[in-house]
PDB file of N, CA and C in Angstrom:
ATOM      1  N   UNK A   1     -88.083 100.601  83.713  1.00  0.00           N
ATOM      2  CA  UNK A   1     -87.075 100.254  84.701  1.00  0.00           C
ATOM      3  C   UNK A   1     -85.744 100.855  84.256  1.00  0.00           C
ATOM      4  N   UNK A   2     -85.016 101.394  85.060  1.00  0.00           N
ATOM      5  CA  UNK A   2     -83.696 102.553  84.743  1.00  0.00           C
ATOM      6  C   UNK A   2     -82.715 100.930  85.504  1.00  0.00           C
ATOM      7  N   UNK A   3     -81.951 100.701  84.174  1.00  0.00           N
ATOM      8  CA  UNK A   3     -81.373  99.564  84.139  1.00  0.00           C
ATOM      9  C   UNK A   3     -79.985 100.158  85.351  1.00  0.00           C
ATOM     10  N   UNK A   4     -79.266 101.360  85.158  1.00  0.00           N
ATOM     11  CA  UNK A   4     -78.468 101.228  85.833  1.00  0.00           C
ATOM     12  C   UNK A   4     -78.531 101.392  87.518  1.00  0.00           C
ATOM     13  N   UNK A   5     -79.986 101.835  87.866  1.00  0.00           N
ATOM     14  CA  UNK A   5     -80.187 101.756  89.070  1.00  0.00           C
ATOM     15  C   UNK A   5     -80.677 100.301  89.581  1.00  0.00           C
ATOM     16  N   UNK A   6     -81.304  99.746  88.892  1.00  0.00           N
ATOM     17  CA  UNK A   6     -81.646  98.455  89.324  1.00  0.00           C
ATOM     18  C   UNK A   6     -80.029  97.832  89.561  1.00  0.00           C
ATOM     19  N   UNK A   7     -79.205  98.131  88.635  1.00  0.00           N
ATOM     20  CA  UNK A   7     -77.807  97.338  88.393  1.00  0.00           C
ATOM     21  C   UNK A   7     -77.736  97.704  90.272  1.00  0.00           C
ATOM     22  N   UNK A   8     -77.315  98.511  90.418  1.00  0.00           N
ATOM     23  CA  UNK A   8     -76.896  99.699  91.612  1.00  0.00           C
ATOM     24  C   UNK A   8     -77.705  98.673  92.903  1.00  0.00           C
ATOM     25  N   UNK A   9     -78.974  98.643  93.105  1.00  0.00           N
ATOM     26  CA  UNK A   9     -79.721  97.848  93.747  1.00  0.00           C
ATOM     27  C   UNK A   9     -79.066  96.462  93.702  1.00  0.00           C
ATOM     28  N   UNK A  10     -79.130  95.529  92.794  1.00  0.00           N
ATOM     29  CA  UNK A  10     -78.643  94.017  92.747  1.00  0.00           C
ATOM     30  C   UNK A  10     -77.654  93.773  93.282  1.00  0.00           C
ATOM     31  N   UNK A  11     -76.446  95.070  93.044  1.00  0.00           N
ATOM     32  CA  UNK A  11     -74.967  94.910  93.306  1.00  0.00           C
ATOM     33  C   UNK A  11     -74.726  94.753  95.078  1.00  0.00           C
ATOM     34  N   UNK A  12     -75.679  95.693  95.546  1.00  0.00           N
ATOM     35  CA  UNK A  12     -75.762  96.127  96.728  1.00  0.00           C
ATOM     36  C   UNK A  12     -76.026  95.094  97.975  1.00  0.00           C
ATOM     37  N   UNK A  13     -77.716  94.520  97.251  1.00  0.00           N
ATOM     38  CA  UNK A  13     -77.785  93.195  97.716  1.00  0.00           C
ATOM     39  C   UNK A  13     -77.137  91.816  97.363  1.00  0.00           C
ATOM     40  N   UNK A  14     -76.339  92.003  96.886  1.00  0.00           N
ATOM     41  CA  UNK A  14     -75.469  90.726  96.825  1.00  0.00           C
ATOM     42  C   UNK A  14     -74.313  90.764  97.317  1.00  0.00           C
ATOM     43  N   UNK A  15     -73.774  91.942  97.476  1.00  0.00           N
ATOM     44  CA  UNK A  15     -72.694  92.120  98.387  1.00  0.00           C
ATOM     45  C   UNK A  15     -73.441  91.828  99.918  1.00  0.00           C
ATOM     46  N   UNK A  16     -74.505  92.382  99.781  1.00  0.00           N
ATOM     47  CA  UNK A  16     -74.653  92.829 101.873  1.00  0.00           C
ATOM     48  C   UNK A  16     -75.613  91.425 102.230  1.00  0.00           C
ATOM     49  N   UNK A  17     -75.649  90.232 101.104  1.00  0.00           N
ATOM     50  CA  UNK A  17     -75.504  88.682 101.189  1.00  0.00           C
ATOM     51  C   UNK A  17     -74.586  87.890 101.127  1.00  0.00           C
ATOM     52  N   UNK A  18     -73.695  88.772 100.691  1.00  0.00           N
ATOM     53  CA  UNK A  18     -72.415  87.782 100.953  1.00  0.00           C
ATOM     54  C   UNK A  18     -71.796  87.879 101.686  1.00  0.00           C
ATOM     55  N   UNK A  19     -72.048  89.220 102.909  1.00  0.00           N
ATOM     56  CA  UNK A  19     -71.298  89.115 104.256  1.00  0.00           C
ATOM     57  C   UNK A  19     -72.062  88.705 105.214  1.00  0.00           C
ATOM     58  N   UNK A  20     -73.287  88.133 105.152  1.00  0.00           N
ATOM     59  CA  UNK A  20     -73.790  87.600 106.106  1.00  0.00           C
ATOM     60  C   UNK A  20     -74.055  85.878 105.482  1.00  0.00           C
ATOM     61  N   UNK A  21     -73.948  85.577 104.816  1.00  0.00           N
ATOM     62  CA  UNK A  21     -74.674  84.255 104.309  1.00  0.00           C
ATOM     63  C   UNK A  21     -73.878  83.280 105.023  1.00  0.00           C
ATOM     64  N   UNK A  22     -74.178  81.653 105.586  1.00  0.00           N
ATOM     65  CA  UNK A  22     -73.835  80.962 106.075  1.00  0.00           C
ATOM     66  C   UNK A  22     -74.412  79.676 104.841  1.00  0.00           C
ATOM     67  N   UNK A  23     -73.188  78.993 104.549  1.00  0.00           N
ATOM     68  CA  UNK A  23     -73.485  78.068 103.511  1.00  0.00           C
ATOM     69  C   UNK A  23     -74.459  76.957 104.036  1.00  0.00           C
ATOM     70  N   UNK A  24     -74.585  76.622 104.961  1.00  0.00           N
ATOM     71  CA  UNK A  24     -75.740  75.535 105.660  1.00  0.00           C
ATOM     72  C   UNK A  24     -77.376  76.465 105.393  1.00  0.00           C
ATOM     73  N   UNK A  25     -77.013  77.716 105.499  1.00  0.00           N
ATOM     74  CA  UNK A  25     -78.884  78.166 105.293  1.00  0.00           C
ATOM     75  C   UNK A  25     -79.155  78.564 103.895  1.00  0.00           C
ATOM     76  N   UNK A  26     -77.895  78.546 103.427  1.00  0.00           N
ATOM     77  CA  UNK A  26     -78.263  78.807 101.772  1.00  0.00           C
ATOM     78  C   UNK A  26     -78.749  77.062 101.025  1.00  0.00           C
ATOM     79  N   UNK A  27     -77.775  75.957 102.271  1.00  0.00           N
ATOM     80  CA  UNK A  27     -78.130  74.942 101.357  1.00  0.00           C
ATOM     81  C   UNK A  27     -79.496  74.622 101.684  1.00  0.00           C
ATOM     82  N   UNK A  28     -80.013  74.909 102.893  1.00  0.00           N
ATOM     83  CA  UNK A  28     -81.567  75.044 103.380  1.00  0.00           C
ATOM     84  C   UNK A  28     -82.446  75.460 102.444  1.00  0.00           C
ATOM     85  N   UNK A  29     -82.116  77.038 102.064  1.00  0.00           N
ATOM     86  CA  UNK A  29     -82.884  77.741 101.168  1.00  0.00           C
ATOM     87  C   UNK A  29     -83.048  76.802  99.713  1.00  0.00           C
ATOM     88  N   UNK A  30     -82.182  76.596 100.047  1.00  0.00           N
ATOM     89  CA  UNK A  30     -82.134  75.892  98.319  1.00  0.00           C
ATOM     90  C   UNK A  30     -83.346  74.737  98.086  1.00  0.00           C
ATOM     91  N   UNK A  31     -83.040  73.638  99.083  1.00  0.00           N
ATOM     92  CA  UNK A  31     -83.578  72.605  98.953  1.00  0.00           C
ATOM     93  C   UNK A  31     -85.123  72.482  99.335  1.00  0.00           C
ATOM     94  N   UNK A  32     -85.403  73.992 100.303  1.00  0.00           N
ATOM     95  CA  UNK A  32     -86.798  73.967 100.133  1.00  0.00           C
ATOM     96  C   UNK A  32     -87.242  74.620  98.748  1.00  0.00           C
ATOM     97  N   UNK A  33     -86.415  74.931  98.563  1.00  0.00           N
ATOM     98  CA  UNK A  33     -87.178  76.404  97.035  1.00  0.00           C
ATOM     99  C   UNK A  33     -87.617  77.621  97.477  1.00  0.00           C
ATOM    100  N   UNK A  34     -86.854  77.722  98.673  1.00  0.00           N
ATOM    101  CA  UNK A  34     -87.423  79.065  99.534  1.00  0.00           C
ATOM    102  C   UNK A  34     -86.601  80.403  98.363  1.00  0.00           C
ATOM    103  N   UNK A  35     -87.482  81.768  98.402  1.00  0.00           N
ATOM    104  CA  UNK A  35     -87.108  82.400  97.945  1.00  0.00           C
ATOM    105  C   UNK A  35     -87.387  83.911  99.206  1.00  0.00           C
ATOM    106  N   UNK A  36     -86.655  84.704  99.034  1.00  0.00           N
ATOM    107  CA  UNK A  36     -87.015  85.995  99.563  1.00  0.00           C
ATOM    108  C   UNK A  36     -87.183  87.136  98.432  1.00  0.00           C
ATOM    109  N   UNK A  37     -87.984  88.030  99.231  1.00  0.00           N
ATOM    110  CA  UNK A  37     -88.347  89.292  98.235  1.00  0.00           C
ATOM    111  C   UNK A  37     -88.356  90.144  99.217  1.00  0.00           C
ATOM    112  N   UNK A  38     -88.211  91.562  98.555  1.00  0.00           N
ATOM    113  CA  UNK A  38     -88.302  92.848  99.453  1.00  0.00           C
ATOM    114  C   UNK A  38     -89.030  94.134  98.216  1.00  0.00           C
ATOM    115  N   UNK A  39     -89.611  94.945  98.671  1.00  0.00           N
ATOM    116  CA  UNK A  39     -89.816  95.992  97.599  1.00  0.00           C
ATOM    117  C   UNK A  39     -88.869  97.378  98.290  1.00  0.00           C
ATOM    118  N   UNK A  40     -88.233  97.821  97.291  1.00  0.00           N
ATOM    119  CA  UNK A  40     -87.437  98.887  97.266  1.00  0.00           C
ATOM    120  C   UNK A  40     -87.465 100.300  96.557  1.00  0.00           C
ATOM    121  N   UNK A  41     -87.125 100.890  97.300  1.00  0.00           N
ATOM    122  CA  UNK A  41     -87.142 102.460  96.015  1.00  0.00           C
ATOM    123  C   UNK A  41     -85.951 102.497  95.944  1.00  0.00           C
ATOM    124  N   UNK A  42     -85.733 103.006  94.134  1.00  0.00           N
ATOM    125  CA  UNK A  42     -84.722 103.227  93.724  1.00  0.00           C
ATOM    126  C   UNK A  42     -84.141 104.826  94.076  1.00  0.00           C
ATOM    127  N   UNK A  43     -82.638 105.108  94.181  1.00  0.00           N
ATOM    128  CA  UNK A  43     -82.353 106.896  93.810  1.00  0.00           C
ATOM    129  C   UNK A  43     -82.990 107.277  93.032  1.00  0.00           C
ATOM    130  N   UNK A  44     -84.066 106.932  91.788  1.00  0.00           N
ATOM    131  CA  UNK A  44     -84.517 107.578  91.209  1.00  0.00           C
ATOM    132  C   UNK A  44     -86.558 107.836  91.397  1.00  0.00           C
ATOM    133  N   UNK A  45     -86.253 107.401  92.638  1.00  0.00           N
ATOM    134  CA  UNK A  45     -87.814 107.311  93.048  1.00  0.00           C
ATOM    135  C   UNK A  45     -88.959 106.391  92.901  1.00  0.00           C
ATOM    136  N   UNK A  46     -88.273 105.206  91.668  1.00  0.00           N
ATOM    137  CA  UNK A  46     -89.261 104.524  91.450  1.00  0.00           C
ATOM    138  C   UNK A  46     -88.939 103.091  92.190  1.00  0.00           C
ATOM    139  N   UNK A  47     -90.402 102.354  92.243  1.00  0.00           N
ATOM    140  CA  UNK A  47     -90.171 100.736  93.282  1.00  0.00           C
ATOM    141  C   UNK A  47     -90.056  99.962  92.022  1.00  0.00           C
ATOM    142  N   UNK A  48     -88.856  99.137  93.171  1.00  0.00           N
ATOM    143  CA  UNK A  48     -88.184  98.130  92.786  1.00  0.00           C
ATOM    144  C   UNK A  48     -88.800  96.742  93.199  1.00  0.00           C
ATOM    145  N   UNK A  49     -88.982  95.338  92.679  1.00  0.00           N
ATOM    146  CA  UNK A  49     -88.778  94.331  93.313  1.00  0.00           C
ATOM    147  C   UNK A  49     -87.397  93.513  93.212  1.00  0.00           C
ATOM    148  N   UNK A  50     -87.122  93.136  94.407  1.00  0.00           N
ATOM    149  CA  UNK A  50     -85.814  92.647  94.492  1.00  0.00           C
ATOM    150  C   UNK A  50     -85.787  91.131  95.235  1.00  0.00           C
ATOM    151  N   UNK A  51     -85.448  89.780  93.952  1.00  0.00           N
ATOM    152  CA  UNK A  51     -85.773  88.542  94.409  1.00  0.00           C
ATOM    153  C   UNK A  51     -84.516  87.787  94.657  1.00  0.00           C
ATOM    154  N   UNK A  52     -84.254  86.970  95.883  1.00  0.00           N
ATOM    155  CA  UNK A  52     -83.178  86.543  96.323  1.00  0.00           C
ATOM    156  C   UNK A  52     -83.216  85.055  96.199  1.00  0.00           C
ATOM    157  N   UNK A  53     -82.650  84.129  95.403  1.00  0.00           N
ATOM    158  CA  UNK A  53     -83.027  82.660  95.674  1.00  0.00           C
ATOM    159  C   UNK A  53     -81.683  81.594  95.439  1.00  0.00           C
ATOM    160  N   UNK A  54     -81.375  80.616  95.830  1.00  0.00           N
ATOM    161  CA  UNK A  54     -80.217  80.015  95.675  1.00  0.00           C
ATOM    162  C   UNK A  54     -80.716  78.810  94.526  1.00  0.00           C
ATOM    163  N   UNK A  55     -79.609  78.247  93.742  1.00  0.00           N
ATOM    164  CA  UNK A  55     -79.812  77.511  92.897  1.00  0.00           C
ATOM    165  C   UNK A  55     -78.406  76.434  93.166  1.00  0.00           C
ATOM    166  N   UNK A  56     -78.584  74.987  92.982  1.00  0.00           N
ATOM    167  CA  UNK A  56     -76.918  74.220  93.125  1.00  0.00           C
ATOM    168  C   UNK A  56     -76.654  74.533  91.725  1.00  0.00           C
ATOM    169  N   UNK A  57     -75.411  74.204  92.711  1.00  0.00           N
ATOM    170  CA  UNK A  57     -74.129  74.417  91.384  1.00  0.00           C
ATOM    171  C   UNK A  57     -73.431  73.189  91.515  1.00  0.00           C
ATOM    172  N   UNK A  58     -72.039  73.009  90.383  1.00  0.00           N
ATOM    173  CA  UNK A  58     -71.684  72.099  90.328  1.00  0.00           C
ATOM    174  C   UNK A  58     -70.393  71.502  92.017  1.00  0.00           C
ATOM    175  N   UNK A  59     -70.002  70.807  91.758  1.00  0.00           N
ATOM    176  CA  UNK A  59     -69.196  70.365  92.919  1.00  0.00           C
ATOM    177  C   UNK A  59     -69.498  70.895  94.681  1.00  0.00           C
ATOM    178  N   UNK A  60     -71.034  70.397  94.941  1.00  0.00           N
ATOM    179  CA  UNK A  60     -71.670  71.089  96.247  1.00  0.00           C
ATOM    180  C   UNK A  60     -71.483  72.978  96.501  1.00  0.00           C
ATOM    181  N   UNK A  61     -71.178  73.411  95.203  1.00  0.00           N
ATOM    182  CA  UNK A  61     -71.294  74.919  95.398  1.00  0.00           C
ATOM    183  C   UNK A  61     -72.869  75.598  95.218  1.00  0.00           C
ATOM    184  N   UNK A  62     -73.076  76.531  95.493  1.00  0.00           N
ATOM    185  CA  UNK A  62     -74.232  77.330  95.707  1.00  0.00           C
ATOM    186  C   UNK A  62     -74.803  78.424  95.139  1.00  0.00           C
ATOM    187  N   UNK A  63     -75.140  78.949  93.802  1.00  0.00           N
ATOM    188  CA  UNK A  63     -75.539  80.268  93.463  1.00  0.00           C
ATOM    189  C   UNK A  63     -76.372  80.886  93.953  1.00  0.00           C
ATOM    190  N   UNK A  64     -75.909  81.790  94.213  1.00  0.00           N
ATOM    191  CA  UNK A  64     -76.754  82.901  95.309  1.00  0.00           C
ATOM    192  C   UNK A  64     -77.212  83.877  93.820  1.00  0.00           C
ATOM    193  N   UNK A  65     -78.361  83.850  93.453  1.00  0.00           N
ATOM    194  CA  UNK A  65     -79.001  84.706  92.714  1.00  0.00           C
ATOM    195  C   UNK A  65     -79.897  85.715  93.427  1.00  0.00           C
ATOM    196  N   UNK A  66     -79.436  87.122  92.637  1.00  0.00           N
ATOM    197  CA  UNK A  66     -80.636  88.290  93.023  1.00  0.00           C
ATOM    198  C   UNK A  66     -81.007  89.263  91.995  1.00  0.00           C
ATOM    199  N   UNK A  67     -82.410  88.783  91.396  1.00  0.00           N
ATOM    200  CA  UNK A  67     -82.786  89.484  90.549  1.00  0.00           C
ATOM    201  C   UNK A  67     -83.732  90.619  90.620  1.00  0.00           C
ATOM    202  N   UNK A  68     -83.493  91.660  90.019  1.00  0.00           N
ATOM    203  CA  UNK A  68     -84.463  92.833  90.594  1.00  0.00           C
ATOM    204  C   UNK A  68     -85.063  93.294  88.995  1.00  0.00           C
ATOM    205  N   UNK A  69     -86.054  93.796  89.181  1.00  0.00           N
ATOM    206  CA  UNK A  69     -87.407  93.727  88.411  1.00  0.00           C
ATOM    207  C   UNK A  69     -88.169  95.442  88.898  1.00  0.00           C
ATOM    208  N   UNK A  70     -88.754  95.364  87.769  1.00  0.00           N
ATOM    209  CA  UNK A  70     -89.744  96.972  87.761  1.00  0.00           C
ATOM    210  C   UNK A  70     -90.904  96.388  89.219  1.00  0.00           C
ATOM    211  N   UNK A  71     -91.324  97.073  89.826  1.00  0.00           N
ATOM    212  CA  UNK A  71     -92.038  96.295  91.393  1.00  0.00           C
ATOM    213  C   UNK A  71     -93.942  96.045  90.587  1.00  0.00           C
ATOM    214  N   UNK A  72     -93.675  96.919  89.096  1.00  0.00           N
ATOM    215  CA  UNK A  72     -95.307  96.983  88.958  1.00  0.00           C
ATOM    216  C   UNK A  72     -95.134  95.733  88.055  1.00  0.00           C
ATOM    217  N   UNK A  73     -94.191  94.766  87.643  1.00  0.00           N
ATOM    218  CA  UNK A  73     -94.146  94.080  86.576  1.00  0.00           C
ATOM    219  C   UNK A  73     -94.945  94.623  85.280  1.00  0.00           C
ATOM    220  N   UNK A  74     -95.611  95.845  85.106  1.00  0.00           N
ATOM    221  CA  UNK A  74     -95.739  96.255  84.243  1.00  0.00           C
ATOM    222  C   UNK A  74     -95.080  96.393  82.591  1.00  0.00           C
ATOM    223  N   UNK A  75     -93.640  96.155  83.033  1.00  0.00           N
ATOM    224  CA  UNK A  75     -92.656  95.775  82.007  1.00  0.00           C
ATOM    225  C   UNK A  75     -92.121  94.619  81.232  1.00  0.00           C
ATOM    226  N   UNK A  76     -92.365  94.736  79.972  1.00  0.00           N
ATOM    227  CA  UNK A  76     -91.649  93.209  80.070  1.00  0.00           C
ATOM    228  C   UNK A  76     -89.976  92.916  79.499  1.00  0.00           C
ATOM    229  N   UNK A  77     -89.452  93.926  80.319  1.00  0.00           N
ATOM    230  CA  UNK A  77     -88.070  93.783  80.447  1.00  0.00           C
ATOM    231  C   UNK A  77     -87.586  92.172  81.486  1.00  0.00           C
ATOM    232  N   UNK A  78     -87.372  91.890  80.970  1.00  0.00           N
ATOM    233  CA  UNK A  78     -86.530  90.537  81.941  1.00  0.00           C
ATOM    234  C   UNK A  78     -85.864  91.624  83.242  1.00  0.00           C
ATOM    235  N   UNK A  79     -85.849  90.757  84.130  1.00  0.00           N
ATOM    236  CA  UNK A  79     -84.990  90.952  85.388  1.00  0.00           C
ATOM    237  C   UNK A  79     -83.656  91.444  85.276  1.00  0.00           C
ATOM    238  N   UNK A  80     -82.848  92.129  85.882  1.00  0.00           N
ATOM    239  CA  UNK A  80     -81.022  92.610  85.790  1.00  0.00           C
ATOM    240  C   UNK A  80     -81.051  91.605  87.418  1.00  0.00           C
ATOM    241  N   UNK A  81     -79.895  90.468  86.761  1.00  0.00           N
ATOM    242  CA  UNK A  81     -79.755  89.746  87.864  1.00  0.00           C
ATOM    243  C   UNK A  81     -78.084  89.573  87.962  1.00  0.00           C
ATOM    244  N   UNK A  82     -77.514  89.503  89.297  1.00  0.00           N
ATOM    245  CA  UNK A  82     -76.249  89.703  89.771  1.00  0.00           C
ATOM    246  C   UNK A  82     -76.511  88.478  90.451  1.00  0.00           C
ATOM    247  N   UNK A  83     -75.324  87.287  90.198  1.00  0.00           N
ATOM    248  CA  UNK A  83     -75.137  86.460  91.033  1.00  0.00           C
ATOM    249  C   UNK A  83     -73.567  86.067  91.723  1.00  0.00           C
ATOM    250  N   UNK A  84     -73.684  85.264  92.528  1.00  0.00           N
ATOM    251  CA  UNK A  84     -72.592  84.547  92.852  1.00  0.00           C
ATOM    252  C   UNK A  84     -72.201  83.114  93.680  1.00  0.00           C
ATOM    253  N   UNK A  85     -70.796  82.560  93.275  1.00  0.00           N
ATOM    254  CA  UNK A  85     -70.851  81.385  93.498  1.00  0.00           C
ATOM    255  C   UNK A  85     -70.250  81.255  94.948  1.00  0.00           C
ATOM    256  N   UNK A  86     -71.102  80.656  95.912  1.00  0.00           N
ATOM    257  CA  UNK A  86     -70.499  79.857  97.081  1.00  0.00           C
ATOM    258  C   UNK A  86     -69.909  78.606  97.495  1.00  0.00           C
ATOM    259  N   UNK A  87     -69.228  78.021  97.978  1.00  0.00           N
ATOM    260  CA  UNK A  87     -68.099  77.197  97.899  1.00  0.00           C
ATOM    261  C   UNK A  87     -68.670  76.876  99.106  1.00  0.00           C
ATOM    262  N   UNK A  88     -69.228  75.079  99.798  1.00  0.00           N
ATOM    263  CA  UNK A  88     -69.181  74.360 101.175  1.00  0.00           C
ATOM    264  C   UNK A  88     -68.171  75.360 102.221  1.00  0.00           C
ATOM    265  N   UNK A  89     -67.023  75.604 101.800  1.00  0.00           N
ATOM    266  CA  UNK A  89     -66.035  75.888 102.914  1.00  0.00           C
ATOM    267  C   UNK A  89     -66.339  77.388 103.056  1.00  0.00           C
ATOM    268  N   UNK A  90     -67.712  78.141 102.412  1.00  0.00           N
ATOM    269  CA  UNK A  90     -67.626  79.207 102.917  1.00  0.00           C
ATOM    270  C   UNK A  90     -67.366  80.481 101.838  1.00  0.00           C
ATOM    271  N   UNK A  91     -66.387  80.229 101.424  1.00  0.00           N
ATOM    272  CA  UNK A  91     -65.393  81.142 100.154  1.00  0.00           C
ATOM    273  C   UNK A  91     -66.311  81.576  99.131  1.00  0.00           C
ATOM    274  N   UNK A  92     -66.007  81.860  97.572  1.00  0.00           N
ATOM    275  CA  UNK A  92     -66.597  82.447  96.966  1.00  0.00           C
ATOM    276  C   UNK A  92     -65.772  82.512  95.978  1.00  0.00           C
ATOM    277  N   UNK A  93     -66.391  81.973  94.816  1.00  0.00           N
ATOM    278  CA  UNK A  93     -65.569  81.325  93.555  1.00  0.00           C
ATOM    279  C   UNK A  93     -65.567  82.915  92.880  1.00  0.00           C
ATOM    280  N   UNK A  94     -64.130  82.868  92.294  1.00  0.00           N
ATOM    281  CA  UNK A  94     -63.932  84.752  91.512  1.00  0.00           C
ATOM    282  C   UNK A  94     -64.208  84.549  90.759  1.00  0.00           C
TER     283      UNK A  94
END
């Protein structure tokens, strides 16, 4: 797994989740344990898996985690995961 393309991938999807996310379906996601996945190719040709799942945080906030992974799990590199914190009112803790 070419760590800085996966980086490149994670960054991507967590930005283009944080302009669509609505804090009521993340708190949904959460509380079922729902997770999403997608398989991706990287710029460098090889597939990616890319896992999206929310976790609580403290004071009703929301971590939006997305970890992306070699797609053959063939590796046993841990995941390069990019997260971030959501706030009830919407916002997004810096």
């Amino acid at each position: 797994m070419n760590k800085q393309v996966a980086a490149e991938i994670a960054e991507e999807y967590i930005a283009r989740w944080c302009r669509v996310a609505a804090y009521e379906e993340l708190a949904l996601m959460e509380e079922n344990g729902d997770r999403d996945w997608e398989n991706v190719v990287g710029r460098d040709g090889e597939e990616y898996k890319v896992l999206l799942y929310v976790l609580p945080e403290a004071a009703n906030c929301l971590r939006m985690v997305v970890a992306v992974n070699d797609r053959s799990l063939r590796s046993a590199i841990a995941p390069l995961t990019r997260d971030t914190i959501m706030r009830p009112d919407g916002t997004y803790v810096e």
